[in-house]
N, C-alpha and C. Protein backbone atom coordinates (compact mmCIF):
# COMPACT_ATOMS: atom_id res chain seq x y z
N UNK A 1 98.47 76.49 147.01
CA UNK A 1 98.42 75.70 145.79
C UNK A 1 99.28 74.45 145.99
N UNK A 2 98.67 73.56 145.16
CA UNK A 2 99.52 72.21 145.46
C UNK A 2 100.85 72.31 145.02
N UNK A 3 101.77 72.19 145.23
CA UNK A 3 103.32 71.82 144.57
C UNK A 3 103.02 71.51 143.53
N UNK A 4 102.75 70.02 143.41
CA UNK A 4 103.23 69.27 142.14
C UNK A 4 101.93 70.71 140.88
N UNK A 5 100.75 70.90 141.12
CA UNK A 5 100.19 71.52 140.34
C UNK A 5 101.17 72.90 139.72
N UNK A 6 101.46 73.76 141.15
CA UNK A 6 102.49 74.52 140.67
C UNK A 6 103.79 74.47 139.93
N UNK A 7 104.56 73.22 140.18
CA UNK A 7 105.73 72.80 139.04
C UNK A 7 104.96 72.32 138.01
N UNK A 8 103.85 72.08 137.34
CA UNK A 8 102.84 71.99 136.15
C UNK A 8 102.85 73.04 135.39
N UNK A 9 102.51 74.07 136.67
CA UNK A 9 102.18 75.43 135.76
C UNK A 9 103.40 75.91 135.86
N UNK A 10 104.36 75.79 136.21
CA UNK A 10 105.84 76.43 135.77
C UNK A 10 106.52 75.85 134.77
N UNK A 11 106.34 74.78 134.79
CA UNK A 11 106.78 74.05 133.24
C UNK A 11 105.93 75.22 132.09
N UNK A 12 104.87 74.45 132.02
CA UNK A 12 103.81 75.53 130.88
C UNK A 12 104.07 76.77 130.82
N UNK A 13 104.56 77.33 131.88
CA UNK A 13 105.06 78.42 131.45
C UNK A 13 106.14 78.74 131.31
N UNK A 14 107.33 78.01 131.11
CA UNK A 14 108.55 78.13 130.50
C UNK A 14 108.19 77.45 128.92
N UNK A 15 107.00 76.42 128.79
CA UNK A 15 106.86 76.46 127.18
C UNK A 15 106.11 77.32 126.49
N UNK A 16 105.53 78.04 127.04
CA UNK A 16 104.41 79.45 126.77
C UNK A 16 105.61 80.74 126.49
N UNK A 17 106.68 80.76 127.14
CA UNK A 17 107.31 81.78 127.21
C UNK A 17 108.97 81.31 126.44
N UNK A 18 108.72 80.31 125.91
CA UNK A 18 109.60 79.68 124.38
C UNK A 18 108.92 79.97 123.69
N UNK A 19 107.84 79.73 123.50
CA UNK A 19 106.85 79.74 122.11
C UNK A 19 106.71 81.54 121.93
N UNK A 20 106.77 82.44 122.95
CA UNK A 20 105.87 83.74 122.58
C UNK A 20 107.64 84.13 121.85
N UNK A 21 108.55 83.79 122.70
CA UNK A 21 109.53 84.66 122.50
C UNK A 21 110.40 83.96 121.09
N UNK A 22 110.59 82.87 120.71
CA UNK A 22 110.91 82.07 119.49
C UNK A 22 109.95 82.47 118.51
N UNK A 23 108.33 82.59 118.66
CA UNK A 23 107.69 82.71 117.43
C UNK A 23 107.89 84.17 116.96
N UNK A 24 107.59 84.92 117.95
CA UNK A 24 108.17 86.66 117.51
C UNK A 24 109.00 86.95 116.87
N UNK A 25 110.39 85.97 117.50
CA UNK A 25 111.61 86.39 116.77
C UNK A 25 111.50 85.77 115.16
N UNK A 26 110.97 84.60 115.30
CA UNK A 26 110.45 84.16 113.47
C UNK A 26 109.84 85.25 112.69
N UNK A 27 108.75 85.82 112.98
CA UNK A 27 107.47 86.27 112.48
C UNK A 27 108.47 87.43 111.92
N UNK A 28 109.19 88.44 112.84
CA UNK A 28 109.84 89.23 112.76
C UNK A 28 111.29 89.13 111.77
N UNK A 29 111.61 88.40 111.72
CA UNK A 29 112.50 87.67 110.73
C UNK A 29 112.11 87.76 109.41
N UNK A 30 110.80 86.67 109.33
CA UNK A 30 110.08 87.33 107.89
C UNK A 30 109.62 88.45 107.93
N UNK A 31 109.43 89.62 108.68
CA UNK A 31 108.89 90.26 108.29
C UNK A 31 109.83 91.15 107.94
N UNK A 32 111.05 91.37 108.52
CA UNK A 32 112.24 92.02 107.79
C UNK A 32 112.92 91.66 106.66
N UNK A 33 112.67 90.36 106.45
CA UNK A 33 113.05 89.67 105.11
C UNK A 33 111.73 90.53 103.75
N UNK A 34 110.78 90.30 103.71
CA UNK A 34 109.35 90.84 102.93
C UNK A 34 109.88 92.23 103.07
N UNK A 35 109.69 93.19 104.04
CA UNK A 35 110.08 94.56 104.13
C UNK A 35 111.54 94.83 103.16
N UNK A 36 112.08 94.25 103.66
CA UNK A 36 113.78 94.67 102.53
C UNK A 36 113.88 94.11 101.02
N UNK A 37 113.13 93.20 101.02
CA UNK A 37 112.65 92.85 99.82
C UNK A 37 111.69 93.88 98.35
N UNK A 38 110.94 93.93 99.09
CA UNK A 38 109.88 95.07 98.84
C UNK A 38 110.30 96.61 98.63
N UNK A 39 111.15 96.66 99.33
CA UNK A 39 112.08 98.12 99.10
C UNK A 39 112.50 98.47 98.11
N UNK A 40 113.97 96.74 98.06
CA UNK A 40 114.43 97.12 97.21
C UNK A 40 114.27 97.02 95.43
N UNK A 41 112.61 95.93 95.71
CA UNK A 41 111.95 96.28 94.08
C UNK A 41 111.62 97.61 94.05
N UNK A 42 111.23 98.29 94.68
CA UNK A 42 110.24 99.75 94.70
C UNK A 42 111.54 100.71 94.14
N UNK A 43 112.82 100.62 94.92
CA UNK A 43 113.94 101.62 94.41
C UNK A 43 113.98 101.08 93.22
N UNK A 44 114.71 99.75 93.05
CA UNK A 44 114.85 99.37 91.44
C UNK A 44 113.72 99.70 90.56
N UNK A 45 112.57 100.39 90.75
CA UNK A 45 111.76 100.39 89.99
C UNK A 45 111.42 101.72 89.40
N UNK A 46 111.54 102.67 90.57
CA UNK A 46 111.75 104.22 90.56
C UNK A 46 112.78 104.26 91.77
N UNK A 47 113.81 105.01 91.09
CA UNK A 47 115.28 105.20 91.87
C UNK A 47 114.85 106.86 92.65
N UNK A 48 114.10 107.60 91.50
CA UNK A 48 113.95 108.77 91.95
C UNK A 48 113.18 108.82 93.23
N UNK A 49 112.36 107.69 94.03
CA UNK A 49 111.18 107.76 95.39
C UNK A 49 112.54 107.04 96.13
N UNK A 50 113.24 106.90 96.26
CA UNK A 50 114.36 105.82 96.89
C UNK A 50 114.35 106.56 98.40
N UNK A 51 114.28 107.81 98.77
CA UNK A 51 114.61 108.70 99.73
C UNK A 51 113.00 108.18 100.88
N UNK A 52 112.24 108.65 99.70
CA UNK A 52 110.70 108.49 100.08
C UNK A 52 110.27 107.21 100.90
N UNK A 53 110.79 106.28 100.00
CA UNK A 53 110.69 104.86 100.81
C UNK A 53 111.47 104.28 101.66
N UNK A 54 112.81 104.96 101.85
CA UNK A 54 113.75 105.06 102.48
C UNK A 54 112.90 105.14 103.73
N UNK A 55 112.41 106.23 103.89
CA UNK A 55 111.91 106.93 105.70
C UNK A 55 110.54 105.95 105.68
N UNK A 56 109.74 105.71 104.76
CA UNK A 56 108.20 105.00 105.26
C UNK A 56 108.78 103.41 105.67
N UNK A 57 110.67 102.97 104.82
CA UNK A 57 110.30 101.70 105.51
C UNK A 57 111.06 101.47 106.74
N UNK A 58 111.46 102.69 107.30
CA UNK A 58 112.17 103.02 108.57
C UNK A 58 111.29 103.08 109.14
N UNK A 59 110.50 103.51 109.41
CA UNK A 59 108.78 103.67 110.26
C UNK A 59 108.49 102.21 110.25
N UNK A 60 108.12 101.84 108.85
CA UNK A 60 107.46 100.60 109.37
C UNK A 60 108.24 99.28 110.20
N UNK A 61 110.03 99.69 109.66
CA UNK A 61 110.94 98.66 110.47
C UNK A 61 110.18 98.71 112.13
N UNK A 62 110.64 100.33 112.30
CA UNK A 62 110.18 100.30 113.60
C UNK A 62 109.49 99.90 114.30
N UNK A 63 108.24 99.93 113.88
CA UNK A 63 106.61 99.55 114.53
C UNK A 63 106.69 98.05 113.95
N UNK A 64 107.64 97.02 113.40
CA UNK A 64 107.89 95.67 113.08
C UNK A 64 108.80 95.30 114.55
N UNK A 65 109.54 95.84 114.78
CA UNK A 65 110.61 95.53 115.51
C UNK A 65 110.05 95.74 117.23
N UNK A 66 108.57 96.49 117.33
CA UNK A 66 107.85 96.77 118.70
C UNK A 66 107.54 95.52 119.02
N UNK A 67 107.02 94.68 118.26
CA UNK A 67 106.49 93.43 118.33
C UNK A 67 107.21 92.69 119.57
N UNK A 68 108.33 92.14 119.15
CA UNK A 68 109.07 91.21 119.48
C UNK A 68 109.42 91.56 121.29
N UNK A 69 109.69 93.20 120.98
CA UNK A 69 109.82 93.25 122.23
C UNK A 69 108.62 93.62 123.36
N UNK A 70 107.23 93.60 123.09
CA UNK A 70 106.41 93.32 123.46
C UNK A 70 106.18 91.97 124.21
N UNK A 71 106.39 91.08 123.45
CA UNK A 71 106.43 89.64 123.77
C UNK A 71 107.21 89.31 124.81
N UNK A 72 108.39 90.37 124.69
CA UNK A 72 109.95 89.76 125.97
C UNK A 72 109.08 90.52 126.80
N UNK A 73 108.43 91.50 126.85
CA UNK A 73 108.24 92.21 128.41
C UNK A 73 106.96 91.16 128.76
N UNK A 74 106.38 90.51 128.09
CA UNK A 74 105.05 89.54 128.40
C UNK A 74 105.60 88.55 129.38
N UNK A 75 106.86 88.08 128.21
CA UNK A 75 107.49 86.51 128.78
C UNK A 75 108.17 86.66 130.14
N UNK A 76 108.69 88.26 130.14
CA UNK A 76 109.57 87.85 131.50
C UNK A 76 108.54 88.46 132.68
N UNK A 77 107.12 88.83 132.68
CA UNK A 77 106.38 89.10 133.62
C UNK A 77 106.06 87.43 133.71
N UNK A 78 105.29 86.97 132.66
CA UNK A 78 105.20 85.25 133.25
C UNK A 78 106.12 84.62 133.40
N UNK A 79 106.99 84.78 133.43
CA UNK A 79 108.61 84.69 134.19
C UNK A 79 108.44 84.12 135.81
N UNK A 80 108.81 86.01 135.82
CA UNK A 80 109.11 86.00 137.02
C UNK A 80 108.08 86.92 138.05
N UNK A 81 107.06 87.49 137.76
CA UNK A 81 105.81 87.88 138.35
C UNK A 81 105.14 87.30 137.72
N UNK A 82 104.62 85.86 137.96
CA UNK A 82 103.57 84.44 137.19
C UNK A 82 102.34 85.36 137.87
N UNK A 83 101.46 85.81 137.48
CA UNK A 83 99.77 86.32 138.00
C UNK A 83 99.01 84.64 138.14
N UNK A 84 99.30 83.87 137.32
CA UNK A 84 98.92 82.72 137.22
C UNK A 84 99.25 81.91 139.11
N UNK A 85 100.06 82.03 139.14
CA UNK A 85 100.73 81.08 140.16
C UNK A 85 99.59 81.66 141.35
N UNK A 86 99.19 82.39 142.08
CA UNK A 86 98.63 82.75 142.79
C UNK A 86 99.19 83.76 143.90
């Protein structure tokens, strides 16, 4: 592969792998912001399910919080094993 093409595609992919790993951490941000939000109308609303929603929004933290690190194991394979590069 040509050089200069390859420092092309290594740039792009240090802005491909800002963008996956910055937008995740956003998305995920709001989405823990909405989630804790949402909770804590549901307790204030019925105190007695507080336990109930307690554990469903522990689950869903969880499977919120897979996301992000999905993205880091993406970014650091186009990292540092680029499939792209050849």
């Amino acid at each position: 592969m040509d050089p200069m093409a390859l420092a092309t595609l290594n740039g792009y992919t240090v802005i491909a792998v800002a963008l996956l790993i910055g937008l995740g951490a956003l998305g995920t941000g709001i989405g823990f912001a909405l989630l804790g939000g949402k909770f804590l109308e549901g307790v204030a609303r019925q105190p007695e399910l507080g336990s109930q929603l307690q554990t469903r929004m522990f689950i869903v933290a969880g499977l919120l919080d897979a996301v992000p690190m999905i993205g880091v194991g993406i970014a650091m394979l186009l990292l540092f094993a680029n499939p792209l590069a050849g």
